[in-house]
N, C-alpha and C. Protein backbone atom coordinates (compact mmCIF):
# COMPACT_ATOMS: atom_id res chain seq x y z
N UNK A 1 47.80 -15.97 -8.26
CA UNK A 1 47.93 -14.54 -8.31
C UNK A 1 48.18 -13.95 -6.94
N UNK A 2 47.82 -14.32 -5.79
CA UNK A 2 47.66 -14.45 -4.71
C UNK A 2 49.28 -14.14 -4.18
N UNK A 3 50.26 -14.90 -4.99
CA UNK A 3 51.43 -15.21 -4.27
C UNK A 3 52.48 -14.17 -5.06
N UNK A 4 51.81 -13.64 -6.00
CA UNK A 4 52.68 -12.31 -6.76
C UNK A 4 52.40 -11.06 -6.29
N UNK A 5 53.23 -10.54 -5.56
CA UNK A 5 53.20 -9.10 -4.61
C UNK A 5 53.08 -8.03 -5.75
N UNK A 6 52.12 -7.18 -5.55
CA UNK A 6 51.80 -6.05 -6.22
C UNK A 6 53.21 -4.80 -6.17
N UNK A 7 54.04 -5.06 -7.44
CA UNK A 7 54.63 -4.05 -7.22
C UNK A 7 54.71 -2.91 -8.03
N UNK A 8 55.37 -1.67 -7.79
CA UNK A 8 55.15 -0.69 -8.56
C UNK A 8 56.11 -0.40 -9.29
N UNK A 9 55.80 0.87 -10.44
CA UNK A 9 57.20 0.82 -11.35
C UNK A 9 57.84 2.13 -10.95
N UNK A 10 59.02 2.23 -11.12
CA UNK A 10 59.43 3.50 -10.41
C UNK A 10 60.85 4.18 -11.74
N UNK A 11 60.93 5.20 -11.24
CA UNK A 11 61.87 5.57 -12.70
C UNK A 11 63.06 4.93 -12.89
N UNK A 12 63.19 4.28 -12.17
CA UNK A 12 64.83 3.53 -11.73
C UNK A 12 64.02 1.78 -12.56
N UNK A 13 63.78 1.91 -13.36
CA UNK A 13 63.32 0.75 -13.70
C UNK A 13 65.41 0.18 -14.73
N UNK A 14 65.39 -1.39 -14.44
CA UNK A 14 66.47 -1.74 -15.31
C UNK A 14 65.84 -2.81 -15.77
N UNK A 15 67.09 -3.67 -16.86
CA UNK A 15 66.71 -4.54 -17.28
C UNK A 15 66.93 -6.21 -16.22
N UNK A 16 65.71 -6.44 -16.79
CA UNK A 16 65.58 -7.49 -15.42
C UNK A 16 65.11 -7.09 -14.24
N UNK A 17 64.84 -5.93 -14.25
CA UNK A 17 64.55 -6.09 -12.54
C UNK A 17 62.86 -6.01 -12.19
N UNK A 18 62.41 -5.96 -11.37
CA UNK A 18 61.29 -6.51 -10.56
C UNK A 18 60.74 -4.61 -11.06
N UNK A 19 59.01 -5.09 -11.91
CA UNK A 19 58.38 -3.67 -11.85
C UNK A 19 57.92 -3.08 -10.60
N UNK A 20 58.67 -1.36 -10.13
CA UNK A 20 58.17 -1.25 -9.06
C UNK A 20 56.79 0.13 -9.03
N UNK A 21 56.78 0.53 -9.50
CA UNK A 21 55.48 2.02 -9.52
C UNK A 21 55.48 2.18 -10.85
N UNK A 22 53.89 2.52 -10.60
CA UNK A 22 53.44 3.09 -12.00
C UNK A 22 52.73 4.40 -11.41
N UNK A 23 53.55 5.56 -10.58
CA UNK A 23 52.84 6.21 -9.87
C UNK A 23 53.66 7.73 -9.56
N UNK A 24 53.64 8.23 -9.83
CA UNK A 24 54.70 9.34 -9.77
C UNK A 24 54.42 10.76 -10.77
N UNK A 25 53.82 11.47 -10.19
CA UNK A 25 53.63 12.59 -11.52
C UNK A 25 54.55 14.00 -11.52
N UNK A 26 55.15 13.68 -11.26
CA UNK A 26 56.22 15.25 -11.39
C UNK A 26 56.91 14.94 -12.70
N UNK A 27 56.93 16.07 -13.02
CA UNK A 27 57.83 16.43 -14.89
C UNK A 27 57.78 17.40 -15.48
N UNK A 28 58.63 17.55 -16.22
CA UNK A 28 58.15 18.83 -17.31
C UNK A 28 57.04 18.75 -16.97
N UNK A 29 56.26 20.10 -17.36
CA UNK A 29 55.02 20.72 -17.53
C UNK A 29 54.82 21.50 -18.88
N UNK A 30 54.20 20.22 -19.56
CA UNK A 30 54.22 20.84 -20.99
C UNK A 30 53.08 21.90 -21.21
N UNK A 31 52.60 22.25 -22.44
CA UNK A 31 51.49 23.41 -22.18
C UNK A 31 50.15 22.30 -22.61
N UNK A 32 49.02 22.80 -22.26
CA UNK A 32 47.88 22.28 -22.13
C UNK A 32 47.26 22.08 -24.03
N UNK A 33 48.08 23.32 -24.36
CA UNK A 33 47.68 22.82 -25.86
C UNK A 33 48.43 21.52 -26.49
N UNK A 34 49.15 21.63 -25.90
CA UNK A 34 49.77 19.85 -26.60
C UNK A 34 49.08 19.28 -26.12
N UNK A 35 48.59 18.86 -25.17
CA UNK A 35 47.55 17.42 -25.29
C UNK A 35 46.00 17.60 -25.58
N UNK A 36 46.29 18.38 -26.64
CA UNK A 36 44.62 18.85 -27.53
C UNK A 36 43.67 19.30 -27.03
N UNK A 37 43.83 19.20 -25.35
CA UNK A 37 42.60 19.72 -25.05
C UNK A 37 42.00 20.84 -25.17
N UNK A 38 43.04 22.04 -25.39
CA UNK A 38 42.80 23.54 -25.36
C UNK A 38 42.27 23.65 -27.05
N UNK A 39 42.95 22.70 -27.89
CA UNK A 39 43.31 22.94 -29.62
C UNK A 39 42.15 22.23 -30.02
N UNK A 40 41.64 21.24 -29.40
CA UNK A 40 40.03 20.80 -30.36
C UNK A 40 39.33 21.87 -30.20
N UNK A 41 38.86 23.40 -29.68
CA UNK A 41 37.86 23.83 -29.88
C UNK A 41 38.23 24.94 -31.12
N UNK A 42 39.81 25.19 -31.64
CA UNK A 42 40.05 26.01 -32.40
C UNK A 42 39.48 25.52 -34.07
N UNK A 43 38.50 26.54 -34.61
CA UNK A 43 38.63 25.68 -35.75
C UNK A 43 37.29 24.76 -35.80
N UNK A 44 36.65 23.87 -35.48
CA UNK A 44 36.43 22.48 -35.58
C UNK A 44 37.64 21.22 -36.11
N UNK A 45 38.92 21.86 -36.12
CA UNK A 45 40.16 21.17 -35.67
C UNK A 45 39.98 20.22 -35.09
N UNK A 46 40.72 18.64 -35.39
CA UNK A 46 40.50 17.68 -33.71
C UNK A 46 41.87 17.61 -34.04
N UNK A 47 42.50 18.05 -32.96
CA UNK A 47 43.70 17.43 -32.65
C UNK A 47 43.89 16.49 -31.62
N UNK A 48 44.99 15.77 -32.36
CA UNK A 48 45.29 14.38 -31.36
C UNK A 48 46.74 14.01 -31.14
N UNK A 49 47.67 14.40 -29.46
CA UNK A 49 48.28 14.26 -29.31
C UNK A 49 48.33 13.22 -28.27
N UNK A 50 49.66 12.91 -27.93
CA UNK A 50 50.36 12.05 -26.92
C UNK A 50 50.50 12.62 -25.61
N UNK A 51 50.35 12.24 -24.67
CA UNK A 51 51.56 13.02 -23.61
C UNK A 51 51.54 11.74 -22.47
N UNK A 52 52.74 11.96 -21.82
CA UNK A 52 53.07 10.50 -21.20
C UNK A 52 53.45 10.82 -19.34
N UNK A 53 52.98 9.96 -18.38
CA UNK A 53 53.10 10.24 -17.11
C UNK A 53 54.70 9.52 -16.70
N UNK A 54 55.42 10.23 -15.38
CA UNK A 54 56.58 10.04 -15.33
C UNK A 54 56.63 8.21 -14.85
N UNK A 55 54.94 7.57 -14.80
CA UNK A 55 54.83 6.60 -14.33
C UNK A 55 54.45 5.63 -15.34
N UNK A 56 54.99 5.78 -16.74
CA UNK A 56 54.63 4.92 -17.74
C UNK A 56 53.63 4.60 -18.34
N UNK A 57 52.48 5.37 -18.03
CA UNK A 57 51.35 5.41 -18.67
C UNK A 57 51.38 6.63 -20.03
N UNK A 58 50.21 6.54 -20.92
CA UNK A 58 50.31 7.27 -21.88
C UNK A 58 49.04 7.93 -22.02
N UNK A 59 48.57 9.22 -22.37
CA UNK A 59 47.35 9.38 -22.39
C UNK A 59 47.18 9.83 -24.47
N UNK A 60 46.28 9.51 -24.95
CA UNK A 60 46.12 9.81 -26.43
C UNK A 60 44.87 10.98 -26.48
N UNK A 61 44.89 11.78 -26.53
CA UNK A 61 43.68 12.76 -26.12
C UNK A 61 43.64 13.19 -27.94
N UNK A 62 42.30 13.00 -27.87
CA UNK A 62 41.42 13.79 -29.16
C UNK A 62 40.32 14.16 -28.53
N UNK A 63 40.24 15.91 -28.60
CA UNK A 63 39.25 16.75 -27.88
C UNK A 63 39.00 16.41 -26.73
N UNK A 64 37.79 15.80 -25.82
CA UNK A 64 37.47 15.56 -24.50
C UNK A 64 37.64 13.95 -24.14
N UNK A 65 38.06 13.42 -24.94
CA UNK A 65 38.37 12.11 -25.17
C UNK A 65 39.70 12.02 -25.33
N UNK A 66 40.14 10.56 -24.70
CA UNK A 66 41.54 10.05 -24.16
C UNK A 66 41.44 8.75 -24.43
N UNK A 67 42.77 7.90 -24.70
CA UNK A 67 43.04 6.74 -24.59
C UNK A 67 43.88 6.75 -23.78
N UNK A 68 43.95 5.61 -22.90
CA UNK A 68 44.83 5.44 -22.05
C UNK A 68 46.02 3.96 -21.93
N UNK A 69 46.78 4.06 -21.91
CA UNK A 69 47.34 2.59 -21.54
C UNK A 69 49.37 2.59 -20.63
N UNK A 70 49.92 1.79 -20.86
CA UNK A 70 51.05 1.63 -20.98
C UNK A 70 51.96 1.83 -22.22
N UNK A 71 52.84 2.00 -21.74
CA UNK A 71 54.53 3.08 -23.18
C UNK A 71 55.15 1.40 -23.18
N UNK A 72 55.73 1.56 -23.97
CA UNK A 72 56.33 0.34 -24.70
C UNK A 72 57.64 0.12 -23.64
N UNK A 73 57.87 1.10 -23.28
CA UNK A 73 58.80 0.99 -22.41
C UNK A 73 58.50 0.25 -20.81
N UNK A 74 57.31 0.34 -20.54
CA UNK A 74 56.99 0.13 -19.38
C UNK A 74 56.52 -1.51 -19.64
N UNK A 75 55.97 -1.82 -21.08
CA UNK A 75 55.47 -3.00 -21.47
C UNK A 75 56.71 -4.21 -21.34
N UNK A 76 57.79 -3.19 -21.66
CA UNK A 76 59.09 -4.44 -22.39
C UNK A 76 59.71 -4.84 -20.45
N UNK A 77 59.73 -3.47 -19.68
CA UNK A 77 59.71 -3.73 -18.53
C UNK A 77 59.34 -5.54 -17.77
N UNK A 78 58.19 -4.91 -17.76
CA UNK A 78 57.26 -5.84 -17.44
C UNK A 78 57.27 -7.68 -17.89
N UNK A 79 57.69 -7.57 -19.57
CA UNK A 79 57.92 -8.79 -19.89
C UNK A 79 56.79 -9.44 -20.19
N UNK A 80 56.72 -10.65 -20.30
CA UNK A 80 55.22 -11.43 -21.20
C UNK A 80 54.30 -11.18 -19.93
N UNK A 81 52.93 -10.29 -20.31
CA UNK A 81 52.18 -10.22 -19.88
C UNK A 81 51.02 -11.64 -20.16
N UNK A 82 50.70 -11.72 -18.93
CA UNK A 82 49.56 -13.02 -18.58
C UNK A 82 48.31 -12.80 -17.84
N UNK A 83 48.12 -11.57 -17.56
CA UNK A 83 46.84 -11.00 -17.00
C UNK A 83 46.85 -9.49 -17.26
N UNK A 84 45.31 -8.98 -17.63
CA UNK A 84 44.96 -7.91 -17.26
C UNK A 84 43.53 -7.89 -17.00
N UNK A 85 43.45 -6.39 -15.68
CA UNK A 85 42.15 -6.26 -14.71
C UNK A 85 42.09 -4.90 -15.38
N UNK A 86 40.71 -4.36 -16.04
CA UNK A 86 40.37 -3.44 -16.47
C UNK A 86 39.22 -2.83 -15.64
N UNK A 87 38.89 -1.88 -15.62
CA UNK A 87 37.48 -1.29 -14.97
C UNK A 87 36.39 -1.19 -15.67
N UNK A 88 35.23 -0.89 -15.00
CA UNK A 88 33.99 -1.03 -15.63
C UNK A 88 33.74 0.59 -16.38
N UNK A 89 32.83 0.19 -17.51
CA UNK A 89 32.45 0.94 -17.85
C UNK A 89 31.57 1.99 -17.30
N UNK A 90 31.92 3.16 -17.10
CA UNK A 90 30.90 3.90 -16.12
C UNK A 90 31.65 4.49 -15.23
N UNK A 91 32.97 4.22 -14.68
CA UNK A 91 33.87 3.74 -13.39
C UNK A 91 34.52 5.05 -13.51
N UNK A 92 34.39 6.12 -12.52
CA UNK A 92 34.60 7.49 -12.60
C UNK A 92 36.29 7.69 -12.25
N UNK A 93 37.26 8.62 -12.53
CA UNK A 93 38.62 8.53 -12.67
C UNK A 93 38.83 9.76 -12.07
N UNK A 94 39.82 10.01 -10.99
CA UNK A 94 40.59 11.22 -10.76
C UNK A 94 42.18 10.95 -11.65
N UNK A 95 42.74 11.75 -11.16
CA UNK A 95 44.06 11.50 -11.99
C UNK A 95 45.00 10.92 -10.44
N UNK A 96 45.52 9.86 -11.15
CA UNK A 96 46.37 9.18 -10.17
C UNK A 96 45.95 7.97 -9.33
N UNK A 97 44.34 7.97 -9.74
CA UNK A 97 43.28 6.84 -9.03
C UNK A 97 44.02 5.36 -10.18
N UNK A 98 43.86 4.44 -9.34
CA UNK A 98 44.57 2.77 -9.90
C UNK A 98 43.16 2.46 -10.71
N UNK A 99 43.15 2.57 -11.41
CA UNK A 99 42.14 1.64 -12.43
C UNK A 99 41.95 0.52 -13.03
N UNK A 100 43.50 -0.50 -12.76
CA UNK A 100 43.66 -1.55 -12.74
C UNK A 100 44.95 -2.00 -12.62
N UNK A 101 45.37 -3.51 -13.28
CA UNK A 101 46.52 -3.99 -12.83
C UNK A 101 46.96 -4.67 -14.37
N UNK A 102 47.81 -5.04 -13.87
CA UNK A 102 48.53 -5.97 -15.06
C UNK A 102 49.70 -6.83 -14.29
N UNK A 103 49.84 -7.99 -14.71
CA UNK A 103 50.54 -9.27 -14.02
C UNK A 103 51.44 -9.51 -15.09
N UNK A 104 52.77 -10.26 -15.11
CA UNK A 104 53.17 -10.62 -16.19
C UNK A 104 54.07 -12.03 -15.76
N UNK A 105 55.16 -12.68 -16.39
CA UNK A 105 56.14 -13.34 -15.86
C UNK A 105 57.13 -12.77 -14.78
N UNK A 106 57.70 -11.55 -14.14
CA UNK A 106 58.32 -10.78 -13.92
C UNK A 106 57.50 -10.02 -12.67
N UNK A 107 56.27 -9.54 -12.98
CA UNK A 107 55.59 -8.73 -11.71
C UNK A 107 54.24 -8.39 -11.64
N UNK A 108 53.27 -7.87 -10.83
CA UNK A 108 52.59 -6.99 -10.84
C UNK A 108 52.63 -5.69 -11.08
N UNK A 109 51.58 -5.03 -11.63
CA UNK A 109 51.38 -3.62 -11.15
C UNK A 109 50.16 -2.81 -11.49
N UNK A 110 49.77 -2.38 -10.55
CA UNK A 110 49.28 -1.19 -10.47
C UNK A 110 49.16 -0.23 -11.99
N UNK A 111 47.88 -0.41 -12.60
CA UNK A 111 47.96 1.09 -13.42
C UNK A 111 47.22 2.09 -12.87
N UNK A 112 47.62 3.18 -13.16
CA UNK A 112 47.11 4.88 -12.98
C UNK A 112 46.66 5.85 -14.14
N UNK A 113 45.49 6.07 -13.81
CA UNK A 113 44.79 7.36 -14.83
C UNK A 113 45.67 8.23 -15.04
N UNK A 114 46.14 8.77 -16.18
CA UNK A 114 47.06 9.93 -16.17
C UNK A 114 46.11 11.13 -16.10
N UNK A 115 44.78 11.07 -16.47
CA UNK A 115 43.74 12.05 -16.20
C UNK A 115 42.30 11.96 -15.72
N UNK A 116 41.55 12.94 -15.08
CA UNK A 116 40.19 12.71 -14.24
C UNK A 116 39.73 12.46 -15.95
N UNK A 117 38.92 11.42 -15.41
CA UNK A 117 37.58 11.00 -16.38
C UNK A 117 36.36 9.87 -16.37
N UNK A 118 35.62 9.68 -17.12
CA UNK A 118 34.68 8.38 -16.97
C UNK A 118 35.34 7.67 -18.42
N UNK A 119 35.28 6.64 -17.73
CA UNK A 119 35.37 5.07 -18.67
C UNK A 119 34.30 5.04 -19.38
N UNK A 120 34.62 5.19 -20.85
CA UNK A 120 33.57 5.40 -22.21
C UNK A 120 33.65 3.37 -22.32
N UNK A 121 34.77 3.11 -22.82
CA UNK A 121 34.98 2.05 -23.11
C UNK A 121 36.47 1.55 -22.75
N UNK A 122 36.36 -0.17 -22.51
CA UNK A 122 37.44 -0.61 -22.16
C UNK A 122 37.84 -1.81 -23.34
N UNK A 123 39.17 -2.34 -23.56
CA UNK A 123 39.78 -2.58 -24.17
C UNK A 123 39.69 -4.36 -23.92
N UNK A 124 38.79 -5.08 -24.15
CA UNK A 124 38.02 -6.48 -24.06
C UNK A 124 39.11 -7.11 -24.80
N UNK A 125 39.49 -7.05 -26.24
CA UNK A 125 40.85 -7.67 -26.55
C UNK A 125 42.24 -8.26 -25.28
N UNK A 126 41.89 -7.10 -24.81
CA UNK A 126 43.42 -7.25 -24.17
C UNK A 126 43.29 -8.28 -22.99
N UNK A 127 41.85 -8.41 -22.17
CA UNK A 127 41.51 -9.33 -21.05
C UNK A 127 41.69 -10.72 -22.16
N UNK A 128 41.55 -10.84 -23.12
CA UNK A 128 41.03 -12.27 -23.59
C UNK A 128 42.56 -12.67 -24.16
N UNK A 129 43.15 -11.22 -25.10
CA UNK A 129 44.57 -11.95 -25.31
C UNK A 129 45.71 -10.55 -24.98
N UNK A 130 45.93 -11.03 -23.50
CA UNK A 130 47.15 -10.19 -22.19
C UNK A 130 48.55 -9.93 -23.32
N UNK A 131 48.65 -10.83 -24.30
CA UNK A 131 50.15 -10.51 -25.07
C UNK A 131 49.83 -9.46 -25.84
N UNK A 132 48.72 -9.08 -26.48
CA UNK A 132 48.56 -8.26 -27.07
C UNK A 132 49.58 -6.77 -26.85
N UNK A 133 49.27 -6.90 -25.38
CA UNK A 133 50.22 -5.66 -24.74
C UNK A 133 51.64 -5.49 -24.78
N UNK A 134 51.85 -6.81 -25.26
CA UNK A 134 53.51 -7.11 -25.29
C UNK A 134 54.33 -6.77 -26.97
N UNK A 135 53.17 -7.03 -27.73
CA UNK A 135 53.09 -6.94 -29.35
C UNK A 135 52.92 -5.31 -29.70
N UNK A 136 51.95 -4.81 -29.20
CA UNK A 136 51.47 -3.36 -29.50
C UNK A 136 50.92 -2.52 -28.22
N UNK A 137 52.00 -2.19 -27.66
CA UNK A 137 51.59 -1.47 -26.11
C UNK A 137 50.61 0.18 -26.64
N UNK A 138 51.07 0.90 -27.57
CA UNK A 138 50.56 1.79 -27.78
C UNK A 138 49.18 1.62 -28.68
N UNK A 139 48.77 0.82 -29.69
CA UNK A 139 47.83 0.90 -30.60
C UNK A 139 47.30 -0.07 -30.14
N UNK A 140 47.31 -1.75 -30.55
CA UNK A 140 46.41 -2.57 -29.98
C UNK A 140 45.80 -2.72 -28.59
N UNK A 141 46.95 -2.35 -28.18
CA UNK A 141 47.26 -2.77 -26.05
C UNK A 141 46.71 -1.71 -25.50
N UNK A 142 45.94 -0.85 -26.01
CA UNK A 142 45.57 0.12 -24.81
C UNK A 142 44.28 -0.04 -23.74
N UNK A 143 44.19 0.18 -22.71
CA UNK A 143 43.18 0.04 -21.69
C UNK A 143 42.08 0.44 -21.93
N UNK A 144 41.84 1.48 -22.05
CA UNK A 144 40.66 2.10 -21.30
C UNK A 144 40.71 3.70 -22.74
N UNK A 145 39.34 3.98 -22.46
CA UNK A 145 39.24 5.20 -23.30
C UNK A 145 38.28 5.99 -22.51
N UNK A 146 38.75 7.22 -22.20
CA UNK A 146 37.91 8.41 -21.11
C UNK A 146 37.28 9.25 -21.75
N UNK A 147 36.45 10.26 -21.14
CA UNK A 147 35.49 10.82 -21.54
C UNK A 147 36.30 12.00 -20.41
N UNK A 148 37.41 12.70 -20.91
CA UNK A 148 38.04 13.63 -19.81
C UNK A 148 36.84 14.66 -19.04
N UNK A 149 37.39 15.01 -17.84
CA UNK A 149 36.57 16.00 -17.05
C UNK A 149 37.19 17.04 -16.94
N UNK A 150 38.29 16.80 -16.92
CA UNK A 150 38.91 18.40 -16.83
C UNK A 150 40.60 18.20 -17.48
N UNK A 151 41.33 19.41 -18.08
CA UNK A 151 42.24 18.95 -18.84
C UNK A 151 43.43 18.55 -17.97
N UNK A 152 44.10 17.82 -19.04
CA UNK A 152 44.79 17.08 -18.60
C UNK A 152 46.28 17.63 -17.92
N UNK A 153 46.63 16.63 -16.30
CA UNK A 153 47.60 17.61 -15.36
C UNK A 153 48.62 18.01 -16.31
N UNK A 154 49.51 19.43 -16.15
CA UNK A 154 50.22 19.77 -16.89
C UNK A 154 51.80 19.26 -16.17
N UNK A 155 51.71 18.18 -15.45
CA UNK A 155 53.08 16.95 -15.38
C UNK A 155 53.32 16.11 -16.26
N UNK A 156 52.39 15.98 -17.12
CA UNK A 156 52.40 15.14 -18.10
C UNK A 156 53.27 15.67 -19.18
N UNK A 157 54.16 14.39 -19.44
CA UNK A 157 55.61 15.22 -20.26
C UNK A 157 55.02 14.87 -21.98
N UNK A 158 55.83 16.02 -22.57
CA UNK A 158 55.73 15.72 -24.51
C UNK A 158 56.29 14.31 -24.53
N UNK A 159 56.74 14.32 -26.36
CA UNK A 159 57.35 12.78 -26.45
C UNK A 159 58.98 13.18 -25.70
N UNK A 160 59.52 13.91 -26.14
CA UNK A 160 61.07 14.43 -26.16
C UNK A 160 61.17 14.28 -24.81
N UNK A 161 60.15 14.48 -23.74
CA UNK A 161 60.60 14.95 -22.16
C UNK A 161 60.74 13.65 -21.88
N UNK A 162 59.27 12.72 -22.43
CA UNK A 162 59.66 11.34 -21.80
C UNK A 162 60.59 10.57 -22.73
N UNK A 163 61.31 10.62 -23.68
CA UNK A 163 62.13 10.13 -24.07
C UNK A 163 63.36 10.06 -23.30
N UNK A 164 63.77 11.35 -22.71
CA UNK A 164 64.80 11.95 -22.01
C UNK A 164 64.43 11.28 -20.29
N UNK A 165 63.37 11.14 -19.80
CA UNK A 165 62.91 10.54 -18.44
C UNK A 165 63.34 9.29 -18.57
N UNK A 166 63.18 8.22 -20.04
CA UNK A 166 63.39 6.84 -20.19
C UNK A 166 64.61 6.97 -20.24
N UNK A 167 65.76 7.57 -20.97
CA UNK A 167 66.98 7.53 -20.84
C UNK A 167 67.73 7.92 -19.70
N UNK A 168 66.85 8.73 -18.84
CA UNK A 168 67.41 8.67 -17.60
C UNK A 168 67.09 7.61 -16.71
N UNK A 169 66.24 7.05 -17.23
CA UNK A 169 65.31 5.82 -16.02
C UNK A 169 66.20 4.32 -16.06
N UNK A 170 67.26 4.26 -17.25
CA UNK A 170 67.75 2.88 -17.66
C UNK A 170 69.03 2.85 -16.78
């Protein structure tokens, strides 16, 4: 592991090439009610949306709670994953803080909180079987699940913005 340079993924990602950043938050600025945080208190409503960082992460927010992981896009990037480093439970989050890594055939990298929070629970599947992430980046494969602190940055794009970021990123 030692001899695989930590790299990052960056929007210029192609096929085949070396992952470089998973780190970058400028984007649309969608409104705060799309990523549920404003909309779980309407009601006893839980809403549960998506919203995605310009750095390939995804956040799944229902009320003050988040899932976090990698976009399928950033997964297929990457290629057969063979390691992942998760954080501890407890392990406090700003937005943009590295909370772990992921290794694959192809590269390292760096993941990033798309939002401040504490680590409720982490995703033990995925340390024991790393392909998982390669099979189901959004549902099985996800990292980490937060206990948000404050809502989530409004860089964080809808599906449509990052659809349009990935088609610009190829």
């Amino acid at each position: 592991m030692a001899s695989v340079a930590v790299a990052r993924f960056s929007g210029a990602l192609r096929s085949g090439a070396a992952v470089r950043t998973m780190r970058a938050f400028t984007g649309p600025s969608p409104s705060l009610a799309r990523t549920g945080w404003l909309a779980a208190g309407a009601g006893n409503k839980r809403c549960m949306s998506t919203v995605y960082a310009e750095s390939h992460e995804y956040l799944t927010v229902e009320g003050d709670t988040a899932k976090v992981g990698i976009t399928a896009f950033a997964a297929k990037a990457l290629g057969d994953v063979v390691f992942v480093d998760l954080p501890e439970v407890g392990d406090e989050l700003e937005a943009g803080d590295s909370f772990g890594s992921v290794e694959s055939v192809k590269a390292a990298s760096d993941v990033y909180s798309p939002a401040s929070g504490e680590v409720l629970e982490v995703n033990e599947a995925l340390t024991e079987s790393p392909g998982i992430l390669n099979e189901d980046p959004m549902g099985k494969g996800w990292f980490i699940k937060i206990k948000m602190t404050e809502p989530a940055p409004d860089t964080l794009m809808d599906p449509a913005a990052y659809e349009t970021h990935c088609e610009d990123s190829a």
